[in-house]
C-alpha atoms as a PDB file:
ATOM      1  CA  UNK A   1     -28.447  17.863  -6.488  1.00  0.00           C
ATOM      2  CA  UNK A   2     -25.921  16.467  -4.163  1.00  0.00           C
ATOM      3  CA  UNK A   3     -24.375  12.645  -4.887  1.00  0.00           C
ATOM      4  CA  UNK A   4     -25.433  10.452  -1.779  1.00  0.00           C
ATOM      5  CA  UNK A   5     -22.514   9.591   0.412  1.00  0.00           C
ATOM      6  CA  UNK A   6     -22.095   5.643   1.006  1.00  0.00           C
ATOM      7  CA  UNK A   7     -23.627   4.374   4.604  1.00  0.00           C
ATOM      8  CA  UNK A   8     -20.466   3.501   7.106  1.00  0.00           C
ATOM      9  CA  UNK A   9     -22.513   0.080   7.700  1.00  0.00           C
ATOM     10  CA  UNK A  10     -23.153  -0.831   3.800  1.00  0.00           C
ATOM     11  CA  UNK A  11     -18.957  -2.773   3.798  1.00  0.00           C
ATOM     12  CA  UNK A  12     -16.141  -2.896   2.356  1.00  0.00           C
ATOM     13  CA  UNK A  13     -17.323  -1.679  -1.333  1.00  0.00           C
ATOM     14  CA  UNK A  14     -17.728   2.046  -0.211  1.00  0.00           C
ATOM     15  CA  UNK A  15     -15.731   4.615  -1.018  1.00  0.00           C
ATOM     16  CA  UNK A  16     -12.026   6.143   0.888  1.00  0.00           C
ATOM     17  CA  UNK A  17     -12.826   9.586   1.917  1.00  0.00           C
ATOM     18  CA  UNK A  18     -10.296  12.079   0.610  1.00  0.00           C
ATOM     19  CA  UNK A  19      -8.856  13.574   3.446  1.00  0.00           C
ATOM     20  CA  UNK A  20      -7.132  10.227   3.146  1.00  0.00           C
ATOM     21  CA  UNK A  21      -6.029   9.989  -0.442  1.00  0.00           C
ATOM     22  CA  UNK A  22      -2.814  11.172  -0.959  1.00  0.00           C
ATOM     23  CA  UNK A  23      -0.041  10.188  -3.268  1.00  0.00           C
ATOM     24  CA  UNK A  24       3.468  10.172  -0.984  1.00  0.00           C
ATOM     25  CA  UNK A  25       4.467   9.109   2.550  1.00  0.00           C
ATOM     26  CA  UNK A  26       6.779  12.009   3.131  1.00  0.00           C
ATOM     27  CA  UNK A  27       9.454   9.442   2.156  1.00  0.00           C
ATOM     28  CA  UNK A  28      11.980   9.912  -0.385  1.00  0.00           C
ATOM     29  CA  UNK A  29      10.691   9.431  -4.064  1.00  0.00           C
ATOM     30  CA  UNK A  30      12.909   7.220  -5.995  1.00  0.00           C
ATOM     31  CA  UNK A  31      13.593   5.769  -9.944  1.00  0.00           C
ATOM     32  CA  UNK A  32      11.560   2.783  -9.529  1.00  0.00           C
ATOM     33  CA  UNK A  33       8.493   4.295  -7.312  1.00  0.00           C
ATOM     34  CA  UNK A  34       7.806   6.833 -10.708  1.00  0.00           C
ATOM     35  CA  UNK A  35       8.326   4.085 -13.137  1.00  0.00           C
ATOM     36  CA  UNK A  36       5.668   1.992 -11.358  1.00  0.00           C
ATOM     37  CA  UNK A  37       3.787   5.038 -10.487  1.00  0.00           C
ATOM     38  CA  UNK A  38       3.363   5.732 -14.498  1.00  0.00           C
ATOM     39  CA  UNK A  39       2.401   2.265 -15.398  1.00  0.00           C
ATOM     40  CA  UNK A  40       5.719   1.399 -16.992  1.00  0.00           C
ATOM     41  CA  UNK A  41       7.774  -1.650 -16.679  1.00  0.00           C
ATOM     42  CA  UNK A  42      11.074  -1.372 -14.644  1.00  0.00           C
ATOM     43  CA  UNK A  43      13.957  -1.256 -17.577  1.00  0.00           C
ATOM     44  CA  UNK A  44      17.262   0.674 -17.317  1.00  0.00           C
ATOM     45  CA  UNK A  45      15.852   2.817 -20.355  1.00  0.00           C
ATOM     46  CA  UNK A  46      12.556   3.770 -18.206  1.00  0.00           C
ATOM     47  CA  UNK A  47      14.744   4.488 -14.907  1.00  0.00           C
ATOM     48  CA  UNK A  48      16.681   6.815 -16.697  1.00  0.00           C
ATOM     49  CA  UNK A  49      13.345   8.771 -17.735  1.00  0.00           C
ATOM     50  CA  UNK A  50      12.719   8.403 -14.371  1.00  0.00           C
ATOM     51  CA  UNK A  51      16.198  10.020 -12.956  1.00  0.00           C
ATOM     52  CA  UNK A  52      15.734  12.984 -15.384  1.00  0.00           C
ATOM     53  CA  UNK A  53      12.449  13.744 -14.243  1.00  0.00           C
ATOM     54  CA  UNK A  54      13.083  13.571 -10.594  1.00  0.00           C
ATOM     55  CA  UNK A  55      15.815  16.047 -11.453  1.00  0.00           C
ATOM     56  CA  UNK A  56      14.075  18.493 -12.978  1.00  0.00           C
ATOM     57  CA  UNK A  57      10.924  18.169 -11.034  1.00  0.00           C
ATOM     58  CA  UNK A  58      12.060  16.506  -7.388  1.00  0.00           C
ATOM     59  CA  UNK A  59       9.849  14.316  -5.671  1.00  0.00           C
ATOM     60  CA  UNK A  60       6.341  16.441  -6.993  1.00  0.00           C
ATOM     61  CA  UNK A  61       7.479  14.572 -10.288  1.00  0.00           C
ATOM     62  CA  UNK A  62       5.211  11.664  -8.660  1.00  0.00           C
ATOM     63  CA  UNK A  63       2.101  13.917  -7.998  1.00  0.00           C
ATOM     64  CA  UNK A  64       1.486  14.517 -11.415  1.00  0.00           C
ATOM     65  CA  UNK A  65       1.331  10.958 -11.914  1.00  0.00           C
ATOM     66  CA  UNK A  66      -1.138  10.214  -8.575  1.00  0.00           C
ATOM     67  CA  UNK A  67      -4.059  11.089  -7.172  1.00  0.00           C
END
């Protein structure tokens, strides 16, 4: 059984297709964007987590976090 997809003329409440869901812009991932992206508050102790995970895991650090 297949899940009806939401009429283009139904508004603003439907649904964003996933060819556009993504988690980066290409830009550089930094600290603060994986602190926020894991739902912490911005404190030195959570920008170091941060710092050590972008080291060991570069910038895909974030997609793990995303959709």
């Amino acid at each position: 059984m297949s899940t009806p997809q939401p009429d283009a003329r139904a508004g603003d409440d439907r649904a964003t297709p996933d060819d556009l869901l993504h988690s980066r812009t290409g830009t550089e991932v930094s600290a603060e964007d994986l602190v926020l992206a894991a739902g912490r508050d911005v404190t030195p102790e959570n920008l170091d987590w941060a710092r050590r995970k972008l080291a060991e895991e570069g910038p895909a650090a974030i997609d793990k976090l995303l959709p």
